[in-house]
C-alpha atoms as a PDB file:
ATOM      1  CA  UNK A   1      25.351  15.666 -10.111  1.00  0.00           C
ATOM      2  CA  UNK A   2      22.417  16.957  -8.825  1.00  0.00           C
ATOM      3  CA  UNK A   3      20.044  16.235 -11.770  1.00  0.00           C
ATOM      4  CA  UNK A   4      21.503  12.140 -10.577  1.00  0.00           C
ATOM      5  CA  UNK A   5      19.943  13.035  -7.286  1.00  0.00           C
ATOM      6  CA  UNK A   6      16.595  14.486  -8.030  1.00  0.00           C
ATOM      7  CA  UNK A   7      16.150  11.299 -10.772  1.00  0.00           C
ATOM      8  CA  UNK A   8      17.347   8.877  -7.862  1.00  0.00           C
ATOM      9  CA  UNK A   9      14.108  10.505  -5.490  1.00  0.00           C
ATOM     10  CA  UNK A  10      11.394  10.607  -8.187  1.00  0.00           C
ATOM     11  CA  UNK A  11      12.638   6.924  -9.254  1.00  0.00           C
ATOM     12  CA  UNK A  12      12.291   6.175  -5.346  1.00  0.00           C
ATOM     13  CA  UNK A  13       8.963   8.194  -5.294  1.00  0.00           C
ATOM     14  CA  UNK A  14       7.751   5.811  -8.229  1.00  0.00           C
ATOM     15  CA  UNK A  15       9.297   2.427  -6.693  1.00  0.00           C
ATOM     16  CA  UNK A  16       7.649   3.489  -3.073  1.00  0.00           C
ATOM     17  CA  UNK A  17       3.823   3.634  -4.948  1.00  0.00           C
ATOM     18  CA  UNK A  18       4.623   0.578  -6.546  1.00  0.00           C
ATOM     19  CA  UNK A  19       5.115  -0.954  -3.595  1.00  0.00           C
ATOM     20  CA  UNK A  20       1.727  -0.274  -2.226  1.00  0.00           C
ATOM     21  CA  UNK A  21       0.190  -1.957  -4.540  1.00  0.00           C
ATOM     22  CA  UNK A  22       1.773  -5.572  -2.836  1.00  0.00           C
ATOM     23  CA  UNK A  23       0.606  -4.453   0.615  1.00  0.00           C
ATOM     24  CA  UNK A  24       4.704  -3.454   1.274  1.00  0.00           C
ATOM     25  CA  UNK A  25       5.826  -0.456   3.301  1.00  0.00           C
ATOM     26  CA  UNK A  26       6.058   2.085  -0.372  1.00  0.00           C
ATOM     27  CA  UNK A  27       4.789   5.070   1.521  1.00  0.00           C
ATOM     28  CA  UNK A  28       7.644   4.373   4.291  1.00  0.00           C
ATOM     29  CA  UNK A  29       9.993   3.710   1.708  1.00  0.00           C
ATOM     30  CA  UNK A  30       9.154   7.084  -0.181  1.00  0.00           C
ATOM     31  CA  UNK A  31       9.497   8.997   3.491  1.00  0.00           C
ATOM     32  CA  UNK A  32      12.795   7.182   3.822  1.00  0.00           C
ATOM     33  CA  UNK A  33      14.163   8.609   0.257  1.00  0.00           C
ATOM     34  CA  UNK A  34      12.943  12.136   0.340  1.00  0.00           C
ATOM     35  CA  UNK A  35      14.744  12.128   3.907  1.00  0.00           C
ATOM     36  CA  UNK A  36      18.070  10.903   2.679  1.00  0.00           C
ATOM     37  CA  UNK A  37      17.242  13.252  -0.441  1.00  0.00           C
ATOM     38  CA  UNK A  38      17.222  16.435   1.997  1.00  0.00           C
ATOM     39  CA  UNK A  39      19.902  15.364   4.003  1.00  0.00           C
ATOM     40  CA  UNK A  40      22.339  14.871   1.169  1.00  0.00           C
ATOM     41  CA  UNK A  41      21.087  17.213  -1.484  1.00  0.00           C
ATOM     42  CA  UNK A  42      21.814  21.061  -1.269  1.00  0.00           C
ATOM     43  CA  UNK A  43      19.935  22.589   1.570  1.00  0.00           C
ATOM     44  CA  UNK A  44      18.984  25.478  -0.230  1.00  0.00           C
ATOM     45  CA  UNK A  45      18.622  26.149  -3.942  1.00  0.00           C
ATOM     46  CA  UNK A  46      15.973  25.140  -6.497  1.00  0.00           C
ATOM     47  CA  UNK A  47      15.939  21.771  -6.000  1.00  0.00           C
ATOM     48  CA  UNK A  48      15.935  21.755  -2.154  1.00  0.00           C
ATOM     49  CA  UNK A  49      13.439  19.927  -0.166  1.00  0.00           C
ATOM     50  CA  UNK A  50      12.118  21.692   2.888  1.00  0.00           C
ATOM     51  CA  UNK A  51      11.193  20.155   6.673  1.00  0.00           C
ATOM     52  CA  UNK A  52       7.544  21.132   5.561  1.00  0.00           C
ATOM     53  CA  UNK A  53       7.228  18.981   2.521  1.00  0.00           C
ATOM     54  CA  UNK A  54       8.712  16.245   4.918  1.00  0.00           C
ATOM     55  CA  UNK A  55       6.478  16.477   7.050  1.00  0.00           C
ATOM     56  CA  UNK A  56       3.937  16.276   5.144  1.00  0.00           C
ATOM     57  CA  UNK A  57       5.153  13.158   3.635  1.00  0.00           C
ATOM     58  CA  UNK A  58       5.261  11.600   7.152  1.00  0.00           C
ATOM     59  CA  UNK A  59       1.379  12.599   7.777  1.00  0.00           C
ATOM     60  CA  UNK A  60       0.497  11.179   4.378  1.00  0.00           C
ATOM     61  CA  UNK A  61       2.313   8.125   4.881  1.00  0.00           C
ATOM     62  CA  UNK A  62       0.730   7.343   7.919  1.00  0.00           C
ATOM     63  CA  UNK A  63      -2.661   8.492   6.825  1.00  0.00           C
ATOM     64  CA  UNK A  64      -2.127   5.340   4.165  1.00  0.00           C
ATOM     65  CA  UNK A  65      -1.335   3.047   6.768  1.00  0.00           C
ATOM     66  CA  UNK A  66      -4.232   4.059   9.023  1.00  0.00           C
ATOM     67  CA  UNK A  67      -6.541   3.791   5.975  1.00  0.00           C
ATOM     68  CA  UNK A  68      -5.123   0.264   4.665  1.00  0.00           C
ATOM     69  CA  UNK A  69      -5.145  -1.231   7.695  1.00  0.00           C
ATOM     70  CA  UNK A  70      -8.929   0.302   9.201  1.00  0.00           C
ATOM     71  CA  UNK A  71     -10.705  -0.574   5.871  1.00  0.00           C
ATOM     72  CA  UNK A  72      -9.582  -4.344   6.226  1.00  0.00           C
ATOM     73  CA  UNK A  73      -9.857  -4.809   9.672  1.00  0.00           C
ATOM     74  CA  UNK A  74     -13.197  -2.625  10.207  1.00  0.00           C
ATOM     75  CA  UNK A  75     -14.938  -4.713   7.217  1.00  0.00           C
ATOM     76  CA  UNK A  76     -13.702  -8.052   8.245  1.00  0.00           C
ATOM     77  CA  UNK A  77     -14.176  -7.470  11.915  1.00  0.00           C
ATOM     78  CA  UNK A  78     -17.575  -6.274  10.605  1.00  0.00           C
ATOM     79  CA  UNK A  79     -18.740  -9.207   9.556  1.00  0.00           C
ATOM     80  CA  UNK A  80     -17.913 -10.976  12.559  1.00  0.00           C
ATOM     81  CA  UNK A  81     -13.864 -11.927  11.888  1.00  0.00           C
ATOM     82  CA  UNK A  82     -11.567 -13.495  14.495  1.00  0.00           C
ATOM     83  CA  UNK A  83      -8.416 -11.950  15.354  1.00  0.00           C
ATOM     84  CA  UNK A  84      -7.275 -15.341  13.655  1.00  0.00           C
ATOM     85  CA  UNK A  85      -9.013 -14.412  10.247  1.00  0.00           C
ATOM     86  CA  UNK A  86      -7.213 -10.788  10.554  1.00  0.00           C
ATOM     87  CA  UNK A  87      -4.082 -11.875  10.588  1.00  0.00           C
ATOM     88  CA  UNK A  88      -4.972 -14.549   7.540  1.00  0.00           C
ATOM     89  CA  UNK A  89      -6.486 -11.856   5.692  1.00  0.00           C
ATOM     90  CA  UNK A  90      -3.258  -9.704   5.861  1.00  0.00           C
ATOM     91  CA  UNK A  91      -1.010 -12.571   4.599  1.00  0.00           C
ATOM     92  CA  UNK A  92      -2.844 -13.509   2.351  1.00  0.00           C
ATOM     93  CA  UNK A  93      -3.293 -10.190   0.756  1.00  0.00           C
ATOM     94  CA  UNK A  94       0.861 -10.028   0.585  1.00  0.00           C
ATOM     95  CA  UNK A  95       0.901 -13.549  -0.988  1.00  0.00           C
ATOM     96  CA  UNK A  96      -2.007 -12.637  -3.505  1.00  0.00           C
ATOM     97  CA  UNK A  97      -0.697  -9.427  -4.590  1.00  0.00           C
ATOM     98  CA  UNK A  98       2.605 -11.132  -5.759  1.00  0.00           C
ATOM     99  CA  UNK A  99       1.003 -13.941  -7.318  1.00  0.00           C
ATOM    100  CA  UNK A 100      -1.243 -11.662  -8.736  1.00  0.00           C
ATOM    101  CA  UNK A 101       1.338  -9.618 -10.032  1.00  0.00           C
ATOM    102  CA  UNK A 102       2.743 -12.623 -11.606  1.00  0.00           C
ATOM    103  CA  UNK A 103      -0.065 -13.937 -13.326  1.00  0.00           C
ATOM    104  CA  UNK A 104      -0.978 -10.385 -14.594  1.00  0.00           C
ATOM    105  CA  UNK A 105       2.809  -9.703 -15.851  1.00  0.00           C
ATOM    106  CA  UNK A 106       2.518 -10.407 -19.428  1.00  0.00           C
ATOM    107  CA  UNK A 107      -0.165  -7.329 -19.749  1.00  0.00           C
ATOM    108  CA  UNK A 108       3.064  -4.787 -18.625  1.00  0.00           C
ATOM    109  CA  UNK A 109       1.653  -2.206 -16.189  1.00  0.00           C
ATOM    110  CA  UNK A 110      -1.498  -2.592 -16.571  1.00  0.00           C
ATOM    111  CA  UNK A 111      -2.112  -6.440 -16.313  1.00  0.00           C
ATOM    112  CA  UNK A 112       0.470  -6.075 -12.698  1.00  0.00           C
ATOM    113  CA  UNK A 113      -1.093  -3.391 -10.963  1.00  0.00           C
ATOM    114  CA  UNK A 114      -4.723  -5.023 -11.733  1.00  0.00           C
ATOM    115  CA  UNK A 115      -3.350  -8.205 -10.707  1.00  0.00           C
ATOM    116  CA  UNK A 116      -1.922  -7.547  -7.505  1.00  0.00           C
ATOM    117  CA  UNK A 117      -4.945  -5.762  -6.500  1.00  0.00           C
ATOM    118  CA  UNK A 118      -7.294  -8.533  -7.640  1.00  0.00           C
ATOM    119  CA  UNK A 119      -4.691 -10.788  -5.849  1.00  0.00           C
ATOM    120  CA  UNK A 120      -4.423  -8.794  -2.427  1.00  0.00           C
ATOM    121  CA  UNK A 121      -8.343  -8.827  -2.436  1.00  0.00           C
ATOM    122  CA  UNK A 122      -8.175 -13.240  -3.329  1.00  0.00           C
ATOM    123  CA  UNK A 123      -5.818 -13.793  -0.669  1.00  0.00           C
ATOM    124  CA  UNK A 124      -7.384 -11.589   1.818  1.00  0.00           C
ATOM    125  CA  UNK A 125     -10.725 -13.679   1.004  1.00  0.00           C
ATOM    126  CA  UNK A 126      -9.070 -16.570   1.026  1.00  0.00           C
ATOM    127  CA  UNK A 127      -7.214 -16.291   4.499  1.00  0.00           C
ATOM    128  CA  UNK A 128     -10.115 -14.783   6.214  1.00  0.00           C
ATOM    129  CA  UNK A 129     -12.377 -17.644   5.332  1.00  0.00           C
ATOM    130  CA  UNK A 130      -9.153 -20.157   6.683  1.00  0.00           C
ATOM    131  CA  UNK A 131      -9.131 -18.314   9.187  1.00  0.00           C
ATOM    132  CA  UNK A 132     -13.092 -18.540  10.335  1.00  0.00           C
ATOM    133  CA  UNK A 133     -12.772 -22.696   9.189  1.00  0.00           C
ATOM    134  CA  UNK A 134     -10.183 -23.041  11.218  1.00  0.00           C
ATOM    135  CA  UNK A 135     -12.066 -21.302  14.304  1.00  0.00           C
ATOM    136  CA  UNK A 136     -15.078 -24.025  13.441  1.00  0.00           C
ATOM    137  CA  UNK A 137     -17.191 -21.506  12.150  1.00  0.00           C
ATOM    138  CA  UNK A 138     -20.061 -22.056   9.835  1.00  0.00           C
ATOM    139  CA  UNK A 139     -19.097 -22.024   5.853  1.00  0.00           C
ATOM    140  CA  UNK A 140     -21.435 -19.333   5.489  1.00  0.00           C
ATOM    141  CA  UNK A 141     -20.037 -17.446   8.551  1.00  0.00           C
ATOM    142  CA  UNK A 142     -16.695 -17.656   6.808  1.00  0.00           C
ATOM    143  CA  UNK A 143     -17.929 -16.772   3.474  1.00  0.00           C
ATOM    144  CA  UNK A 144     -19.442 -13.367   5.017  1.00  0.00           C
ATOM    145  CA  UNK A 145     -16.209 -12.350   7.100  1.00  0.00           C
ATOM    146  CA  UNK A 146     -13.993 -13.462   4.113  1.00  0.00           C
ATOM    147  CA  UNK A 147     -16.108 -11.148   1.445  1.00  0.00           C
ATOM    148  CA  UNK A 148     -15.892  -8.891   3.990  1.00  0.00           C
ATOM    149  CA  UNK A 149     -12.447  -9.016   3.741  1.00  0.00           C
ATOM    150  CA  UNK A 150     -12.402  -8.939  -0.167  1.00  0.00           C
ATOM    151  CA  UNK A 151     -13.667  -5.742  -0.024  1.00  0.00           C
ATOM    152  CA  UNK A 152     -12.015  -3.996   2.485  1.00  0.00           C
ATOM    153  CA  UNK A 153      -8.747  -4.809   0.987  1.00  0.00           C
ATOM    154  CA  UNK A 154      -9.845  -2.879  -2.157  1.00  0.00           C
ATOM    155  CA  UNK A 155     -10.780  -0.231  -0.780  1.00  0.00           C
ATOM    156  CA  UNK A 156      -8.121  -0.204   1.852  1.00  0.00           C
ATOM    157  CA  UNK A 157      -5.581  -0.153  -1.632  1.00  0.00           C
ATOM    158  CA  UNK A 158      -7.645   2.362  -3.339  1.00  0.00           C
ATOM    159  CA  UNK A 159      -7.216   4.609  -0.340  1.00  0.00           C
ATOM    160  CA  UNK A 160      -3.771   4.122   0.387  1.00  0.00           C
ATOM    161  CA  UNK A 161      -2.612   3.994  -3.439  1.00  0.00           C
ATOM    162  CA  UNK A 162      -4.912   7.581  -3.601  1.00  0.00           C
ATOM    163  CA  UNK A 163      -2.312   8.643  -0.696  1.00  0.00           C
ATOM    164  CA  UNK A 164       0.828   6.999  -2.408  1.00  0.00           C
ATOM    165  CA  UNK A 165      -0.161   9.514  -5.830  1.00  0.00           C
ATOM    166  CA  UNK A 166      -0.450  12.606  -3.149  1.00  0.00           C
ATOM    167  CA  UNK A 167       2.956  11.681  -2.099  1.00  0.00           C
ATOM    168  CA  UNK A 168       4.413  12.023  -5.052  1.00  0.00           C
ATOM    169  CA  UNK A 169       2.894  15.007  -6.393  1.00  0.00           C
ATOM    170  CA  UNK A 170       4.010  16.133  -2.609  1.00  0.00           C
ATOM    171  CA  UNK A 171       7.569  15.401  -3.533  1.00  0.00           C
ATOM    172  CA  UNK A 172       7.938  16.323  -6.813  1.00  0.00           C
ATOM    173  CA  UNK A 173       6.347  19.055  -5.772  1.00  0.00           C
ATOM    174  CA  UNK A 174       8.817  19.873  -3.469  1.00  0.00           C
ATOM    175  CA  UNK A 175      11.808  19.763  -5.989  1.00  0.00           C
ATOM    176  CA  UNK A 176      10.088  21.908  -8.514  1.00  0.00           C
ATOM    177  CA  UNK A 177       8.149  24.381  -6.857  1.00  0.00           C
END
């Protein structure tokens, strides 16, 4: 039964990075399982996970957010973005990264992950310049702010999908070690 358990949590682990890549919740969502994990799994034992492995899960997760969301906003609002073009940016990263992953489905793995990336980085482009249009800001104005954008995305995914892998080291980690 408990072999069930400890696949359920590393499949949750997996699913949870996955996530990250579509600008969802995944680090939340791998907090959320290695909770339910420790509260239902054997409390002590060899495949117990401790309130210090949890916790660090909980600092790592919200490291991810803080990193996803500053690199955006900080390069966007860099460049001279309205609150407006924020907000744009950020749906249009969600809406990217699924289309992305669509388009970039027939490559398995590979062709998804690059394509909701590429996609999260389009759309957040693509709704910061809206966004700056919208305000009746210059074309090149909202060219700037929604490069800007572009590349904050990436990097804001880099960073949090670098925090997603420590998270499930971090949990593995903790059923193994």
């Amino acid at each position: 039964m408990l072999a069930i358990e400890i696949t359920l949590l590393v499949l949750a682990l997996l699913v949870g990075w996955g996530l990250t890549l579509f600008a969802l919740p995944g680090t939340w969502v791998m907090v959320g399982a290695a909770v339910i994990y420790a509260l239902l799994a054997p409390a002590t034992g060899a495949a117990a996970i401790g309130w210090q492995a949890l916790v660090a899960l909980v600092v790592l997760a919200a490291l991810g957010e803080l990193i996803e969301t500053a690199a955006g906003a900080v390069g966007a609002q860099r460049a001279g973005a309205s609150r407006r073009s924020v907000v744009l940016a950020i749906v249009g990263s969600i809406a990217g990264a699924m289309i992305g992953a669509s388009v970039g489905s027939p490559l398995p793995v590979i062709g998804t992950i690059v394509g909701a990336v590429l996609g999260a980085g389009i759309g957040a482009f693509g709704g910061a310049m809206l966004g700056e249009t919208w305000k009746g800001r210059s074309l090149d104005h909202s060219w700037r702010v929604g490069e800007a954008a572009f590349k904050g995305r990436l990097l804001g995914t880099a960073g949090k999908l670098a925090v997603a892998t420590a998270m499930v080291l971090v949990g593995i980690a903790a059923l193994f070690f």
